[in-house]
Protein backbone atom coordinates (compact mmCIF):
# COMPACT_ATOMS: atom_id res chain seq x y z
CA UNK A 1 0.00 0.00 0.00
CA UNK A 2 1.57 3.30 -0.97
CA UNK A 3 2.09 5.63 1.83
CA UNK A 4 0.59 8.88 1.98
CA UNK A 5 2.74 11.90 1.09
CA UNK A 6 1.06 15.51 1.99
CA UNK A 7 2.90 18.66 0.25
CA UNK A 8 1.65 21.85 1.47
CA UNK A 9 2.29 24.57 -1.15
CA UNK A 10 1.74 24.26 -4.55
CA UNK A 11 4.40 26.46 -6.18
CA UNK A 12 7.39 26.00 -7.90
CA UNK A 13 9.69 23.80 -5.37
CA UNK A 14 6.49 21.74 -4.98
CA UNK A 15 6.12 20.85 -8.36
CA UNK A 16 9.65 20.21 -8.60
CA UNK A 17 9.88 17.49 -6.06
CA UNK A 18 6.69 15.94 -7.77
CA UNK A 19 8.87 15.60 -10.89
CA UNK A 20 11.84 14.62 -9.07
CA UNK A 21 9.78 11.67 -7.15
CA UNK A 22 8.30 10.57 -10.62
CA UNK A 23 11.40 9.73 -11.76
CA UNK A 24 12.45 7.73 -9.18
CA UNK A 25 9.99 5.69 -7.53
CA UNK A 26 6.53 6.82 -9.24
CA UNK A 27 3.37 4.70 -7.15
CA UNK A 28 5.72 4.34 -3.55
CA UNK A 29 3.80 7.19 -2.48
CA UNK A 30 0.06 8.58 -2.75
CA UNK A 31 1.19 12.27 -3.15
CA UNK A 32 -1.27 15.02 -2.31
CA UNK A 33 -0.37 18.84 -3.11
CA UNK A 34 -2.23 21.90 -1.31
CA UNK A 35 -2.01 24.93 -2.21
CA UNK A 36 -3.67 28.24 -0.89
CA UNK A 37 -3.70 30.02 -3.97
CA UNK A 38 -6.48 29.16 -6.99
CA UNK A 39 -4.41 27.88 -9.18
CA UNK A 40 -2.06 25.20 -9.94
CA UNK A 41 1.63 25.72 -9.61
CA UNK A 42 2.72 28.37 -12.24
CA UNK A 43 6.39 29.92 -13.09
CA UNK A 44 6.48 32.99 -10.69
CA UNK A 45 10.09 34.15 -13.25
CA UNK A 46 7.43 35.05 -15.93
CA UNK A 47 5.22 37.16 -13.92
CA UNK A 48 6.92 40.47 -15.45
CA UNK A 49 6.02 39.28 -18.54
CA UNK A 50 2.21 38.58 -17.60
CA UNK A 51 2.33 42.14 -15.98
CA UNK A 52 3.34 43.34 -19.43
CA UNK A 53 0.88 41.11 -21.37
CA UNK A 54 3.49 39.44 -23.17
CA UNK A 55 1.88 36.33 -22.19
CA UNK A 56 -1.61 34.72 -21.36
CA UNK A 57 -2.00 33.57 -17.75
CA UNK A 58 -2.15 29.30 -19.50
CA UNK A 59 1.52 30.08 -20.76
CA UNK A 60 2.72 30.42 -16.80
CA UNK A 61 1.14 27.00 -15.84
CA UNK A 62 4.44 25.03 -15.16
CA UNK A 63 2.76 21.84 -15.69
CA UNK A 64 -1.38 21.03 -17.06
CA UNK A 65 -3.81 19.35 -15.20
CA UNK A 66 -3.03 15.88 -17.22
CA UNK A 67 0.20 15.94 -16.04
CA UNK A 68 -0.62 15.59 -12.22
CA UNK A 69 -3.54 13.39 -13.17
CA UNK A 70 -0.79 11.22 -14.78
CA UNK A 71 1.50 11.01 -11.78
CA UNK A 72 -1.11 10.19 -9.92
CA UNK A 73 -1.08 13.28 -7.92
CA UNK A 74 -3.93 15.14 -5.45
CA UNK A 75 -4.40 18.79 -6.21
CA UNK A 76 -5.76 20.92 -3.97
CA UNK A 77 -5.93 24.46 -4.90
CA UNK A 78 -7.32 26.99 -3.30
CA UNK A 79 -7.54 25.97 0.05
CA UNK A 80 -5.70 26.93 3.14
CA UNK A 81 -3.95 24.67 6.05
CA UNK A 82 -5.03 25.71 9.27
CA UNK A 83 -3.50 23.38 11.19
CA UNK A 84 -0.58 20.75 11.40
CA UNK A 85 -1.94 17.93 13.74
CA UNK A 86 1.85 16.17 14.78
CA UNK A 87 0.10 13.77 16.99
CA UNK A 88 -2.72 12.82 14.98
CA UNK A 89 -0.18 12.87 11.64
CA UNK A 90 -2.47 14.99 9.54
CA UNK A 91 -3.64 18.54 8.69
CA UNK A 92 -6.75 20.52 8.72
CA UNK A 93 -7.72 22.88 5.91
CA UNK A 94 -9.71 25.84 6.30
CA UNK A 95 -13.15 24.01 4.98
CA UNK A 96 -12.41 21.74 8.21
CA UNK A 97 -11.49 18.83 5.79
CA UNK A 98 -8.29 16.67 7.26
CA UNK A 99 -5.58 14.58 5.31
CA UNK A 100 -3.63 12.03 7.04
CA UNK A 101 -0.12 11.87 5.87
CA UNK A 102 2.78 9.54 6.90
CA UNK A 103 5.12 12.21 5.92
CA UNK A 104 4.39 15.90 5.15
CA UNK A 105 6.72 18.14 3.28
CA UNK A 106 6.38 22.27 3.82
CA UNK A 107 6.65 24.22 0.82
CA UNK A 108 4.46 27.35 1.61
CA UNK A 109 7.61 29.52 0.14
CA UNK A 110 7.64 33.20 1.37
CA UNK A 111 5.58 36.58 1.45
CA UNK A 112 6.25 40.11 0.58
CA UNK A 113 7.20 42.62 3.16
CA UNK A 114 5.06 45.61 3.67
CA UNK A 115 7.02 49.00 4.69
CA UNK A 116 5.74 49.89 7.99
CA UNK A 117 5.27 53.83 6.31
CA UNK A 118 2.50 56.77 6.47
CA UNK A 119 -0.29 55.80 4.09
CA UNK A 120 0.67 52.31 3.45
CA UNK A 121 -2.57 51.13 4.05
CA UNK A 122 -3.51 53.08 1.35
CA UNK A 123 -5.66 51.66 -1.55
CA UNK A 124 -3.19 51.17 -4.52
CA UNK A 125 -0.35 50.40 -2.01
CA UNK A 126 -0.07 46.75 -3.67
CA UNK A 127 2.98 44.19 -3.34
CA UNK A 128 4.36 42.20 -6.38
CA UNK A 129 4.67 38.64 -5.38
CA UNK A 130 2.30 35.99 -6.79
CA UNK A 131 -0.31 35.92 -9.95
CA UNK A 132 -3.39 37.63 -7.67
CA UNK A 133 -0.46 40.55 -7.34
CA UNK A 134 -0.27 40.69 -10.94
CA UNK A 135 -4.37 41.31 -11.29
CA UNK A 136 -4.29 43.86 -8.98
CA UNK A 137 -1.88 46.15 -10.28
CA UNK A 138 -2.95 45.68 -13.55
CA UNK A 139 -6.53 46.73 -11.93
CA UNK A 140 -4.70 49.88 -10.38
CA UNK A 141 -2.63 50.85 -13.40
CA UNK A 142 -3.63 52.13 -17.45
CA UNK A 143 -1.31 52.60 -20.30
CA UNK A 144 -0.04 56.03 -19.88
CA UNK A 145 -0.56 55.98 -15.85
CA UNK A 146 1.67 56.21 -13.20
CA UNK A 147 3.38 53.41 -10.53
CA UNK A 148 6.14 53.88 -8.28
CA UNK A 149 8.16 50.68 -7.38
CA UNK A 150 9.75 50.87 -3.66
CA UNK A 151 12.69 48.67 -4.10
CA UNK A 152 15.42 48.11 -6.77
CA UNK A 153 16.53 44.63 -6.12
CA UNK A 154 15.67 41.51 -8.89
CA UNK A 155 11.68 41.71 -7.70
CA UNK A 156 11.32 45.31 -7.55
CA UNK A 157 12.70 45.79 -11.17
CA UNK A 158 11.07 42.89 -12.66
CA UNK A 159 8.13 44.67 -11.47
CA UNK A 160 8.78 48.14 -12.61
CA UNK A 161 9.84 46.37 -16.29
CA UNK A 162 6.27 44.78 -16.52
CA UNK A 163 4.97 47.94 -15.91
CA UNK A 164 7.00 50.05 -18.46
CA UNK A 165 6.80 47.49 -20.92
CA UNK A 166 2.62 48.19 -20.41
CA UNK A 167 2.92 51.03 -21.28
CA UNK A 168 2.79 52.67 -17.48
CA UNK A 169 5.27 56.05 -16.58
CA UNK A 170 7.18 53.90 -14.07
CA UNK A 171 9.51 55.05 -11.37
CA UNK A 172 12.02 53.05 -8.93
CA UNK A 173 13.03 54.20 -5.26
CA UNK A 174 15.33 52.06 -3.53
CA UNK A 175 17.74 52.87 -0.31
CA UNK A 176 21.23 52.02 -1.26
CA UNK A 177 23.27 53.44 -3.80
CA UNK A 178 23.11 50.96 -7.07
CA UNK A 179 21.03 48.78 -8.13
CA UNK A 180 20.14 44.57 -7.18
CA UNK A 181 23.54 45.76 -5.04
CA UNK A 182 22.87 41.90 -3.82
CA UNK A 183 24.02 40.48 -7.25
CA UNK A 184 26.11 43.63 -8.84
CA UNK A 185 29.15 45.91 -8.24
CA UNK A 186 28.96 49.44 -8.33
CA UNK A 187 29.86 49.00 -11.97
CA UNK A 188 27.43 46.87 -13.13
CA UNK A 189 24.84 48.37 -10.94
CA UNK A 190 25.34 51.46 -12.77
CA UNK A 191 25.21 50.39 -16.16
CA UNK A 192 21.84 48.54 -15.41
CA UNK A 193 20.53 51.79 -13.99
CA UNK A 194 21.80 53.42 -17.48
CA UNK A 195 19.77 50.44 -18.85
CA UNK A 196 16.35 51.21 -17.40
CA UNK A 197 16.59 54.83 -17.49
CA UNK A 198 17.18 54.27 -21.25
CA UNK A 199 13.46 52.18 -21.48
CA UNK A 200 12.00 54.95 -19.11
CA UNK A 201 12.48 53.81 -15.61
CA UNK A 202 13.51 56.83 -13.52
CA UNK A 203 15.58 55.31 -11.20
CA UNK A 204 16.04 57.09 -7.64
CA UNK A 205 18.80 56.27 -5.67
CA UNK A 206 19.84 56.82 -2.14
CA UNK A 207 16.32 57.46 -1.38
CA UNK A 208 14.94 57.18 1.97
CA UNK A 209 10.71 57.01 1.54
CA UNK A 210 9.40 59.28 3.95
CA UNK A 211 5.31 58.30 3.54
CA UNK A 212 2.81 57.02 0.75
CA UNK A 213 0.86 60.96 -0.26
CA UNK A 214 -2.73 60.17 -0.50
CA UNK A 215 -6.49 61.34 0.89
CA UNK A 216 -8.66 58.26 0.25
CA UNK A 217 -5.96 56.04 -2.31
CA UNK A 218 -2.04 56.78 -2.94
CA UNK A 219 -1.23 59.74 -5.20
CA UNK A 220 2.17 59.41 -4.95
CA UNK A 221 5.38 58.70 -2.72
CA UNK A 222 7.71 61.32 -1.04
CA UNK A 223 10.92 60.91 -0.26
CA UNK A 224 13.27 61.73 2.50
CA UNK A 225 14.56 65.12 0.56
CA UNK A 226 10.72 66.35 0.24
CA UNK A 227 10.75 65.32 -3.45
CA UNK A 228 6.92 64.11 -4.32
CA UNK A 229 6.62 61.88 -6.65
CA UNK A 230 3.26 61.61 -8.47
CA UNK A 231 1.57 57.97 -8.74
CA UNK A 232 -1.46 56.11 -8.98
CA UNK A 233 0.03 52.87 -7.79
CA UNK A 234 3.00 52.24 -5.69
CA UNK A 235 4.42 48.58 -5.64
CA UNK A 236 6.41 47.62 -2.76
CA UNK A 237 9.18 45.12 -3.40
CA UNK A 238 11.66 45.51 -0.39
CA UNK A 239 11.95 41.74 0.54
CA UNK A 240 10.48 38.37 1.32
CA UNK A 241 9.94 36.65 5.03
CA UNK A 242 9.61 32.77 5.22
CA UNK A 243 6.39 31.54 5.45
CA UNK A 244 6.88 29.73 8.82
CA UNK A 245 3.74 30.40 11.16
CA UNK A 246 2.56 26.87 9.88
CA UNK A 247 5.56 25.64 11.08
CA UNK A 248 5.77 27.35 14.22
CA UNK A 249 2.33 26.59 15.52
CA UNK A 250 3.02 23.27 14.77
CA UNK A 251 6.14 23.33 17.23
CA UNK A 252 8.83 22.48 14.65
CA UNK A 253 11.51 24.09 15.04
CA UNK A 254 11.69 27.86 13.20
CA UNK A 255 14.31 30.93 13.08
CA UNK A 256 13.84 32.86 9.72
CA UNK A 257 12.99 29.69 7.97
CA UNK A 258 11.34 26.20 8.95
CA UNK A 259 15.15 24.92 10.49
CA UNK A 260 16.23 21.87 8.53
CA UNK A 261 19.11 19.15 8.15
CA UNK A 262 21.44 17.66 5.80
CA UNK A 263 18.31 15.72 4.46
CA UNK A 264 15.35 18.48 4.56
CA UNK A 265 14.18 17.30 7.76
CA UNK A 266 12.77 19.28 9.98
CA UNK A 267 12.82 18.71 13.91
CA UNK A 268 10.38 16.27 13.57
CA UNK A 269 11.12 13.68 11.10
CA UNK A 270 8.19 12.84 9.50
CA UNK A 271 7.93 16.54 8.63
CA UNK A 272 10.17 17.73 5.79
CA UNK A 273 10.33 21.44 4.49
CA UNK A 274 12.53 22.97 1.22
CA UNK A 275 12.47 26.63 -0.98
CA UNK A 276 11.78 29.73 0.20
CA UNK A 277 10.59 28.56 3.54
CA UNK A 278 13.41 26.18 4.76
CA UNK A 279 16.73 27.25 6.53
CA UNK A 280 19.24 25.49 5.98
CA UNK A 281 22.93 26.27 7.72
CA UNK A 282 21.45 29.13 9.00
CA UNK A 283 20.53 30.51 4.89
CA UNK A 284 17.41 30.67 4.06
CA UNK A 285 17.24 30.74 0.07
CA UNK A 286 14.82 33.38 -1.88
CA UNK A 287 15.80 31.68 -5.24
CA UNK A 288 14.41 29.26 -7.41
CA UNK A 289 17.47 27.07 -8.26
CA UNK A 290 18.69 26.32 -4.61
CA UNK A 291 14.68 25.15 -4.40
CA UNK A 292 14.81 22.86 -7.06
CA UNK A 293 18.49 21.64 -5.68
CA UNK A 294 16.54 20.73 -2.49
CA UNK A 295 13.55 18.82 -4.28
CA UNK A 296 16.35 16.38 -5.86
CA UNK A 297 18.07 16.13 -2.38
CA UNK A 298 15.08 15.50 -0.82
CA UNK A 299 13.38 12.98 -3.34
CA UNK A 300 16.07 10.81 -2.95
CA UNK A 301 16.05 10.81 0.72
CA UNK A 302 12.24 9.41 0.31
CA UNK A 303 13.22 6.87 -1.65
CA UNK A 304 15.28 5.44 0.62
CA UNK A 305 18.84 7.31 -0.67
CA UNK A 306 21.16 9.01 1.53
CA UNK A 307 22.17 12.59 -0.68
CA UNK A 308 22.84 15.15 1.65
CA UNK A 309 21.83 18.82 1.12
CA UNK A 310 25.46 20.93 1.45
CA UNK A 311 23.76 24.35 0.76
CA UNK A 312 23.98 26.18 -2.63
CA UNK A 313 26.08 28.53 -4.45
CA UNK A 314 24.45 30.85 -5.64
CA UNK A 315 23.79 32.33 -9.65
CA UNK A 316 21.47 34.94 -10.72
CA UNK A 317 21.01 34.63 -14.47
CA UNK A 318 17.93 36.78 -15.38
CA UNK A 319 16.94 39.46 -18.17
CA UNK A 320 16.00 42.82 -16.24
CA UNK A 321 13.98 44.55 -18.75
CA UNK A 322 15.59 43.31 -21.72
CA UNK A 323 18.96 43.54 -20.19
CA UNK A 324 21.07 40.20 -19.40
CA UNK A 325 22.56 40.08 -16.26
CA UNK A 326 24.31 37.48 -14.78
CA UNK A 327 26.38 36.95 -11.14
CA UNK A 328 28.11 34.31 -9.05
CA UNK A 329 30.28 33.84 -6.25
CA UNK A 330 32.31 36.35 -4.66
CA UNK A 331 31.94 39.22 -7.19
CA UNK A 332 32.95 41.87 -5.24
CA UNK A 333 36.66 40.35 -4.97
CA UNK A 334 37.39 42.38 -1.92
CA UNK A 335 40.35 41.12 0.66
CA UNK A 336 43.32 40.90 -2.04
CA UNK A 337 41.50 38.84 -4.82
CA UNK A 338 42.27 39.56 -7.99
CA UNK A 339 40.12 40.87 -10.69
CA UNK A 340 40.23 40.93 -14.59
CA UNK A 341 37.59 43.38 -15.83
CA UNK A 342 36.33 43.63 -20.00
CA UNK A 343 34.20 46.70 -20.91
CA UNK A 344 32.63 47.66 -24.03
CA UNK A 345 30.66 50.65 -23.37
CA UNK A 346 29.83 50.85 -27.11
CA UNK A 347 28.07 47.34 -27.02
CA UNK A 348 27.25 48.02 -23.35
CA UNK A 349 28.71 44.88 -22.26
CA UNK A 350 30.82 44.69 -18.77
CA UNK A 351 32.71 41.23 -17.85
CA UNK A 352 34.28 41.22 -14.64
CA UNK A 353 36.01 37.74 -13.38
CA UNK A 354 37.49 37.34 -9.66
CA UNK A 355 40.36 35.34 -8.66
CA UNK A 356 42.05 33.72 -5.68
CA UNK A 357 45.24 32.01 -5.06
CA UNK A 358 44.39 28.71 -2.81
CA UNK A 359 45.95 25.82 -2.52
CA UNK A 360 48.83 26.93 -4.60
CA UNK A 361 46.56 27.26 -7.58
CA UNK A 362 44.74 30.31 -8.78
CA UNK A 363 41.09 29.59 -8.91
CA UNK A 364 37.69 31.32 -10.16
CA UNK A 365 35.23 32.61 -7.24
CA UNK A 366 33.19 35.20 -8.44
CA UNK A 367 32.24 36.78 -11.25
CA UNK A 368 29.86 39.05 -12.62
CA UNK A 369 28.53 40.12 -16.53
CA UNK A 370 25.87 42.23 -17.83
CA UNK A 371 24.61 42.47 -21.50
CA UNK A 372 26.86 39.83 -22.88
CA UNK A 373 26.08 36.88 -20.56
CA UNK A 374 26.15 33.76 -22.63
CA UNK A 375 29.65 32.61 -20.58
CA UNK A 376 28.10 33.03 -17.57
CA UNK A 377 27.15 29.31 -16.84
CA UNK A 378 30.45 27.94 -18.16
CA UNK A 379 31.93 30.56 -15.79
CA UNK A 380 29.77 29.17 -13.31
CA UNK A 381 31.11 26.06 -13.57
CA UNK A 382 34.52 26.67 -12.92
CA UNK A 383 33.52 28.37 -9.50
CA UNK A 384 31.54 25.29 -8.48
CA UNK A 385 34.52 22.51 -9.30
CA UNK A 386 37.05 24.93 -7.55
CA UNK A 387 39.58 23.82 -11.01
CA UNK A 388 42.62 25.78 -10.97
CA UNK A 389 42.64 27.91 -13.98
CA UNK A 390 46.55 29.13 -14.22
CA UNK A 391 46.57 27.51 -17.58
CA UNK A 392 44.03 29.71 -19.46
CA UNK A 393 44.07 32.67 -17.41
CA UNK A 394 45.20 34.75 -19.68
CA UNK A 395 42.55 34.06 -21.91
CA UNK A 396 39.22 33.56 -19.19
CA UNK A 397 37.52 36.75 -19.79
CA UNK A 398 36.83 35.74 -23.69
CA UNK A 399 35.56 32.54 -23.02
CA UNK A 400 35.83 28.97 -23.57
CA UNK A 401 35.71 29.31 -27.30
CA UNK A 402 38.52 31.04 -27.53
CA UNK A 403 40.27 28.44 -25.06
CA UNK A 404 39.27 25.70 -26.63
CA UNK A 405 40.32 27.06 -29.93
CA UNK A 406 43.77 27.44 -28.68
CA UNK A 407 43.85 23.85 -27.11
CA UNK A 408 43.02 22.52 -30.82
């Protein structure tokens, strides 16, 4: 008799494992997926694109209804868990239904954070996190309108692209003094802000928001300096948070994230938990791949295998409003590293590559490219294996055609 499996969340790390389990031991379990939201699990990367209406809401869907129907899997959509009974070993949705599960598996991912600010509880102060986020700016907003993104990290300026790209005067506040400072240098950061101001995105930087302006919905934001700027929606996109209070009710054991081992278990071990909601090594992860890293991990581990989760390394390899961007590693190369750095301002194209002697070898840690990223996974690479690269340094920043053209 198979035993009963019980995911809670139906995103992206959910459908993942799914896939992953398929492949390995498909009928060992009877696998149930709930999911709060009314919809099955959809690619939250293209949301930008649905914000711009470059594509329908079906093209998101990561996988049809057939295909769970075929793996024999439960969908729930929808529908909220209320409760995580440990004792009884099940969980009680929000319609007061129950599931019994001999093992349960978190993924309930993250949520936005709301600025505590003046007028945030305006109407038209809206977040940009999942597909009903989408609707509701797009409900807010009209070509030739005005939105105000709060944030210039990878969320915030996904969202102001979407906007833009609809046609909506869009403008971007965010704190520090570059942009997605998390994945660039300063001179990256800058050429993506040259980027976006080039398609129409005012970019403020250095800006402290002082309130949301409004009577009875936002009219616009104002900044530390006084400086008002006009808008009829704002978007906040300053971070995520864990979605833990599942978790914690439960009694499992919770920092930022739901605390897990080696093996995605959590304190109790018939409870697992991986993505945006896990913390693993004290990191909790707010990207898809180390997500779908986890689901292989932690597939194997239920059937019966003994990989161990290490953490990930992370990449960011992404198109910000039509600009490629890519980062890894160290790519700030502070403390003595050493740094080989290709510009093209004509083609707009910045390579920068860092470097550290270890182990008698000089090795690739870091590096980071924007415009002409199609290295940036071979690059990649070579900072996961740790290979020394003395032999082709000289030639690294063009590539590995150009190396492997010489080795012929």
């Amino acid at each position: 008799m198979s035993e009963k499996l019980v995911i809670v969340g139906m995103g992206m790390a959910a459908a993942r494992l799914v896939e992953e389990l398929s492949r390995r031991a498909l009928g060992r379990y009877a696998i149930a997926v709930v999911g709060a939201e009314p919809r099955r699990a959809y690619n939250r990367v293209l949301l930008s694109s649905l914000l711009a209406n470059e594509v329908a809401e079906d093209d998101i869907e990561l996988k049809p209804a057939t295909w769970w129907t075929a793996m024999g899997v439960t969908t729930i959509f929808g529908r909220r868990v209320m409760e995580i009974d440990r004792e009884g070993a099940r969980i009680l949705l929000d319609d007061g239904a129950e599931l019994a599960y001999s093992k349960l598996v978190l993924a309930t991912g993250s949520e936005a954070v709301r600025l505590p600010l003046p007028g945030a509880d305006l109407p038209g102060v809206l977040t940009f996190r999942d597909f009903g986020d989408v609707g509701r700016i797009r409900a807010g907003t009209r070509a030739g309108g005005r939105a105000v993104v709060i944030g210039g990290g990878l969320l915030g300026l996904e969202a102001a692209s979407g906007l833009a790209r609809a046609g909506v005067t869009t403008s971007v506040v965010h704190l520090m003094d570059r942009l997605m400072e998390r994945q660039l240098d300063p001179v990256a950061g800058a050429l993506l802000r040259t980027e976006m101001e080039m398609r129409g995105i005012k970019c403020h930087l250095g800006a402290q928001t002082r309130e949301i302006a409004g009577a009875d919905r936002v009219e616009g934001v104002r900044l530390g300096d006084g400086t008002l700027i006009p808008a009829d929606v704002v978007v906040m996109s300053v971070g995520i948070r864990p979605q833990i209070d599942l978790a914690k009710a439960a009694g499992l054991a919770v920092e930022r994230g739901v605390v897990v081992d080696d093996g995605l278990a959590t304190s109790d071990d018939r409870i697992f938990a991986l993505g945006e909601c896990a913390q693993h090594g004290g990191v909790a992860y707010g990207l898809v791949e180390p997500a779908y890293e986890q689901a292989r991990i932690l597939a194997d581990r239920l059937c019966g295998g003994a990989s161990a989760y290490r953490g990930s390394l992370l990449a960011t390899n992404l198109k910000v409003s039509g600009v490629s961007v890519f980062s890894a590693g160290d790519f700030l190369g502070e403390d003595g590293a050493q740094t080989i750095v290709l510009q093209d301002r004509g083609l707009r194209s910045y390579k920068k590559l860092v470097l550290r002697r270890m182990g008698g070898a000089t090795r690739l840690v870091g590096c980071v490219l924007v415009g002409d990223t199609q290295d940036g996974l071979w690059y990649f690479d070579l900072i996961k294996s740790g290979a020394a690269i003395d032999a082709m340094r000289d030639d690294l920043v063009f590539g590995p055609m150009l190396i492997e053209n010489r080795a012929a």
